[in-house]
Protein backbone atom coordinates (compact mmCIF):
# COMPACT_ATOMS: atom_id res chain seq x y z
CA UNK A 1 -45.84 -6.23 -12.80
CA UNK A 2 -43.17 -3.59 -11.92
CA UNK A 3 -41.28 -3.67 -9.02
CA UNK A 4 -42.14 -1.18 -6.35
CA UNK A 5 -39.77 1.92 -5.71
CA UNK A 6 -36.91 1.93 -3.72
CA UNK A 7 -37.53 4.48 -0.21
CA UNK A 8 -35.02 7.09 -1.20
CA UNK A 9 -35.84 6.76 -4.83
CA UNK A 10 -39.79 8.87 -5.12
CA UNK A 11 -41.06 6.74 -8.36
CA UNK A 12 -39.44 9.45 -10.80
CA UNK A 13 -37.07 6.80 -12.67
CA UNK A 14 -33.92 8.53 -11.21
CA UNK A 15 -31.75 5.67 -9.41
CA UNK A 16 -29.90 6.77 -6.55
CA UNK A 17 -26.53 4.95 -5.90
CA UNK A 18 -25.57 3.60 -2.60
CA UNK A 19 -22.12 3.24 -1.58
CA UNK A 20 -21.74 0.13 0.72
CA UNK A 21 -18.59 -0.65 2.24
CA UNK A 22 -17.42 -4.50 3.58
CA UNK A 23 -14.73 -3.95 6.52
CA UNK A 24 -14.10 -7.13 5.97
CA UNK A 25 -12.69 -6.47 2.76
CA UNK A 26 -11.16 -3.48 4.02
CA UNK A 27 -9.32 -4.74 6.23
CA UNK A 28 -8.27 -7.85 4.29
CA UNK A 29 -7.01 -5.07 1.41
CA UNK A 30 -4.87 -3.02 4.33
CA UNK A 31 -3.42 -6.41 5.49
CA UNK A 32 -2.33 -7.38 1.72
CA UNK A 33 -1.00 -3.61 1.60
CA UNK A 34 1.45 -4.33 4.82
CA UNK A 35 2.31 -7.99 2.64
CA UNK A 36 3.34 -5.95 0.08
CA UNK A 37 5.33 -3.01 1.98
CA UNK A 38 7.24 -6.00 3.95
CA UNK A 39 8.25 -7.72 0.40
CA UNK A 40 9.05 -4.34 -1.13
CA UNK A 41 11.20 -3.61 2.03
CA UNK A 42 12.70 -7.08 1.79
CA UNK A 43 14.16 -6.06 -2.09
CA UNK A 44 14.65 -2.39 -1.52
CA UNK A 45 17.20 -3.60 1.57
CA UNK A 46 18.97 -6.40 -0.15
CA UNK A 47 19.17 -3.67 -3.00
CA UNK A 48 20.20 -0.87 -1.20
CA UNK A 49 23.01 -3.29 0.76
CA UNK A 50 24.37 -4.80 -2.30
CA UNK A 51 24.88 -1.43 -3.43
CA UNK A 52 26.68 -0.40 -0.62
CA UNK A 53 24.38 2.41 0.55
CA UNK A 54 25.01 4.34 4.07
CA UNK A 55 23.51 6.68 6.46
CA UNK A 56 21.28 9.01 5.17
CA UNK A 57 21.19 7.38 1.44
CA UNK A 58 19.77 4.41 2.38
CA UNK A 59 17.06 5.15 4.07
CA UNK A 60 16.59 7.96 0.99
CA UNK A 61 16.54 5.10 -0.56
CA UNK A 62 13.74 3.03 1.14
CA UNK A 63 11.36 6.28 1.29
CA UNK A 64 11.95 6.33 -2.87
CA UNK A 65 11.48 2.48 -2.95
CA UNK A 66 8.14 3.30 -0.71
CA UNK A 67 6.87 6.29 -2.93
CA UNK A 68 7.29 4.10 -6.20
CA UNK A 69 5.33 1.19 -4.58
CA UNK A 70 2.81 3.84 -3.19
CA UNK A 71 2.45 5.32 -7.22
CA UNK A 72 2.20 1.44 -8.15
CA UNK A 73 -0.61 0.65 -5.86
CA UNK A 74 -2.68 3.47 -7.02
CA UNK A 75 -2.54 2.77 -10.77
CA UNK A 76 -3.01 -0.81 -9.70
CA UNK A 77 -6.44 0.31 -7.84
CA UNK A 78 -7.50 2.17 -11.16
CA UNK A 79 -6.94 5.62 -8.97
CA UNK A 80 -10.48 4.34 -7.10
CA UNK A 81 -8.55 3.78 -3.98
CA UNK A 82 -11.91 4.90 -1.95
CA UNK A 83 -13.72 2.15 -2.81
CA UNK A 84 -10.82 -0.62 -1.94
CA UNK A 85 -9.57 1.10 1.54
CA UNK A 86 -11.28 3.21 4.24
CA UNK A 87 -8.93 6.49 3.35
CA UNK A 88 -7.24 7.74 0.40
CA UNK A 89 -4.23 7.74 2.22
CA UNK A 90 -4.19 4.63 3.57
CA UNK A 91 -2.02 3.28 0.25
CA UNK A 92 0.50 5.36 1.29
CA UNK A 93 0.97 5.61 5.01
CA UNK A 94 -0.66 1.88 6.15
CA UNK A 95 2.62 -0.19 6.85
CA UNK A 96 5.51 2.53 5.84
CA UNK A 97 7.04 2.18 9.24
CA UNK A 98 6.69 -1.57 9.83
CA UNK A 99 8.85 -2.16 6.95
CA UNK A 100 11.66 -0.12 7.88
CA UNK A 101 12.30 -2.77 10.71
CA UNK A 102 12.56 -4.85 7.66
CA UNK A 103 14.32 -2.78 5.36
CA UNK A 104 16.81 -1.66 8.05
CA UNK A 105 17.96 -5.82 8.62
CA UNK A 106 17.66 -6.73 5.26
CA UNK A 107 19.97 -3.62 4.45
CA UNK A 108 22.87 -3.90 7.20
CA UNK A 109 22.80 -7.61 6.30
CA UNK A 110 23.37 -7.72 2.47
CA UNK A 111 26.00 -4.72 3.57
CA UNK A 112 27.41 -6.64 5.55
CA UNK A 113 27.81 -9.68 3.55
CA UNK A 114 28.93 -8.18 0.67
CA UNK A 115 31.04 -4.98 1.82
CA UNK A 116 32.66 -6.05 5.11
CA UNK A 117 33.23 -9.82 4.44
């Protein structure tokens, strides 16, 4: 006996694909994302310390440090990010500026410990 048709799909064979999202998923990917931007910022400023970075370099150096980890994530996702995150962009943007709190100590600390003392 063969299974009756779907409502959207008229009997005619043709299967018609339904994208279903799980915000719980979602948001459990964005929250990994932000786990991942702090760590990154935690290297990136012990990096950019040890190497003695100032002003306008280091933070240059954090947005690089960002970018790369953005271009990582989305070869990571398979370039599907749509189906892992509720925007495109949210691999990008979702945590940049909480981890500059983090990059920022991380960086003036290692600077500190290994320039000035």
């Amino acid at each position: 006996m063969a299974a009756p048709a779907a409502p959207g799909n008229a009997g005619n064979g043709a299967a018609e694909e339904v994208e279903r999202f799980d915000a719980t998923s979602m948001r459990f990917n964005t929250a990994v994302i932000g786990r991942i931007r702090t760590g990154a910022a935690v290297i990136s400023g012990s990096t950019a310390g040890i190497l003695g970075l100032t002003g306008l370099y280091g933070f240059g150096f954090y947005f690089v440090a960002s970018l790369l980890l953005s271009l990582l994530l989305f070869v990571k996702a398979k370039r599907n990010v749509a189906a892992h995150f509720s925007s495109p962009s949210a691999i990008t943007t979702d945590g940049l500026f909480d981890g500059l709190s983090t990059y920022v100590l991380l960086w003036t600390f290692m600077y500190g410990m290994v320039h000035v003392y």
